[in-house]
Protein backbone atom coordinates (compact mmCIF):
# COMPACT_ATOMS: atom_id res chain seq x y z
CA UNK A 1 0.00 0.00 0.00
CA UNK A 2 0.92 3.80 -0.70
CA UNK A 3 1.55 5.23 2.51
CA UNK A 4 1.45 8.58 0.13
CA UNK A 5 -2.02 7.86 -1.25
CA UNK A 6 -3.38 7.30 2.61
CA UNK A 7 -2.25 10.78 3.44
CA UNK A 8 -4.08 12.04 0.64
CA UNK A 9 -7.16 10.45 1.00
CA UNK A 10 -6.86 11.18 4.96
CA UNK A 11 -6.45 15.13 3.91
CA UNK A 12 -9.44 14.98 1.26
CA UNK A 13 -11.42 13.97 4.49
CA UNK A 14 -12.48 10.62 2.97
CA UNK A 15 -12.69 7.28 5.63
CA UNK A 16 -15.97 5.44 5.39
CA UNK A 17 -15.99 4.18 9.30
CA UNK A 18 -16.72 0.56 9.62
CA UNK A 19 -19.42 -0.46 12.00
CA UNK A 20 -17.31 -3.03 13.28
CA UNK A 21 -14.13 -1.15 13.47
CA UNK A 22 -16.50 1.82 15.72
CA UNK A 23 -17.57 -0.85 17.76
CA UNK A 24 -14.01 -2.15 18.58
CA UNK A 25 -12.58 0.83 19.13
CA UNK A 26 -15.46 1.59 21.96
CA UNK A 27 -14.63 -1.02 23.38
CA UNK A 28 -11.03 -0.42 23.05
CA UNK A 29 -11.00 3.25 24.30
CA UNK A 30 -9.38 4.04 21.11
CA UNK A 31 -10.74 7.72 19.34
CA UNK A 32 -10.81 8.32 15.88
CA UNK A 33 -8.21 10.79 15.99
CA UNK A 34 -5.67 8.60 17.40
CA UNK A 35 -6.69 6.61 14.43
CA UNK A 36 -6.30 9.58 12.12
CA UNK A 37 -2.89 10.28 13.65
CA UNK A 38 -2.05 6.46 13.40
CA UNK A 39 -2.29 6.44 9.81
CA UNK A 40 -0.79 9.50 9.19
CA UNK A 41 2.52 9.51 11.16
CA UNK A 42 2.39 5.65 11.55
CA UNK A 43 4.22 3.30 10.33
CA UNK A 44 3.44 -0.13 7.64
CA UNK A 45 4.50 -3.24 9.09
CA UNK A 46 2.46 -5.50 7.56
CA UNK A 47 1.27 -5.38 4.03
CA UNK A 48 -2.30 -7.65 3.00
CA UNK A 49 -1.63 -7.27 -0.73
CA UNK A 50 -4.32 -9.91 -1.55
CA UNK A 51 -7.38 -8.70 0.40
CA UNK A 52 -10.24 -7.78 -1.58
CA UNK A 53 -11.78 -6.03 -2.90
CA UNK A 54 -9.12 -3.46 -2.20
CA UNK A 55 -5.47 -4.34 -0.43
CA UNK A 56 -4.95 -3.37 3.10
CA UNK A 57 -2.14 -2.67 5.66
CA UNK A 58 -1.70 -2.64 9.29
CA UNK A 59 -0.47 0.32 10.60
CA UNK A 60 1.58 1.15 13.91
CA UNK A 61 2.21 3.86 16.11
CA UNK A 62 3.00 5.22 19.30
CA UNK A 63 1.30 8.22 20.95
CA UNK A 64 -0.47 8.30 24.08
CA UNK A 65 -0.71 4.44 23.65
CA UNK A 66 0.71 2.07 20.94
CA UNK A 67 -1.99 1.58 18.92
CA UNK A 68 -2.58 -0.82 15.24
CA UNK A 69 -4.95 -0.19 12.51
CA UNK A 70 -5.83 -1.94 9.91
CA UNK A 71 -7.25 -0.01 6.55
CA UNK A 72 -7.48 -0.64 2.95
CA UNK A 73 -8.00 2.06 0.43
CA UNK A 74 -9.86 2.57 -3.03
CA UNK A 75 -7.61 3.97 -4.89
CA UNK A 76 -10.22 5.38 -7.91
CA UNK A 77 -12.48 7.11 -5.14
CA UNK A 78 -9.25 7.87 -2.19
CA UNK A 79 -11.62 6.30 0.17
CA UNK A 80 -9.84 4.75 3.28
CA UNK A 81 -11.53 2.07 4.44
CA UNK A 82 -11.05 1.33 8.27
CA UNK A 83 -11.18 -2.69 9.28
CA UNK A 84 -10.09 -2.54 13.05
CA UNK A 85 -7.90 -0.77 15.75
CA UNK A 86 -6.60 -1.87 18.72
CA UNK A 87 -3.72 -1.79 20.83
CA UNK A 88 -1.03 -4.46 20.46
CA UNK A 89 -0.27 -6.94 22.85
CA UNK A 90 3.09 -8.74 23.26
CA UNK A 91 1.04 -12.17 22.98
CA UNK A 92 1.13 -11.79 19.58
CA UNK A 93 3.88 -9.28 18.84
CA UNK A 94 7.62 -9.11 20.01
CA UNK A 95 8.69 -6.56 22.58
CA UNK A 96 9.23 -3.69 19.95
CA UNK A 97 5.00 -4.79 19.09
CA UNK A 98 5.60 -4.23 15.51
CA UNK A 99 7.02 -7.77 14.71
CA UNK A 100 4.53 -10.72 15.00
CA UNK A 101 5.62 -13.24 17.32
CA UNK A 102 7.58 -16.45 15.74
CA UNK A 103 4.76 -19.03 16.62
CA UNK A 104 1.99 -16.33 15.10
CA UNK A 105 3.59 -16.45 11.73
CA UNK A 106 4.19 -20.19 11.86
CA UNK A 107 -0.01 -20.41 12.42
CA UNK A 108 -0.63 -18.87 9.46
């Protein structure tokens, strides 16, 4: 994904909110500007270049909290899609919480 393109959509305003991803991040005391500054200043650690119907990428970074999100965009209408965001946990991530643990990628 185009970490370039993101910003752009994310400056044209344009994020259609996913029920499910609202709900999680309720229940994850996560705000949608900490997502907003997530994918802006964040980093891509993992790319999902075969999700349809639009690739995705998860996102990392540390502000008041470390904090993951998942989006995809559509590249023709620089819509961000958000999936999910929630704050990683070292049961699936190594210490530095951006590199998934050596059993996780072995499940997969």
């Amino acid at each position: 994904m185009n970490k370039e393109k993101i910003i752009e959509a994310l400056n044209i305003g344009t994020i259609e909110w996913r029920k499910h991803a609202l709900e999680r991040m309720l229940e994850r005391d996560i705000s949608r500007a900490e997502v907003k500054t997530t994918l802006l200043n964040g980093e891509i650690i993992e790319n999902y270049e075969t999700d349809v119907p639009f690739e995705s990428a998860l996102f990392f970074y540390i502000a008041s909290k470390p904090i993951h999100v998942v989006a995809s965009l559509d590249e023709a209408t620089k819509t961000i899609y958000l999936i999910t965001a929630y704050v990683p946990s070292i049961t699936h991530f190594n210490k530095d919480l951006k590199t998934r643990r050596q059993d996780e990628n072995n499940s997969k």
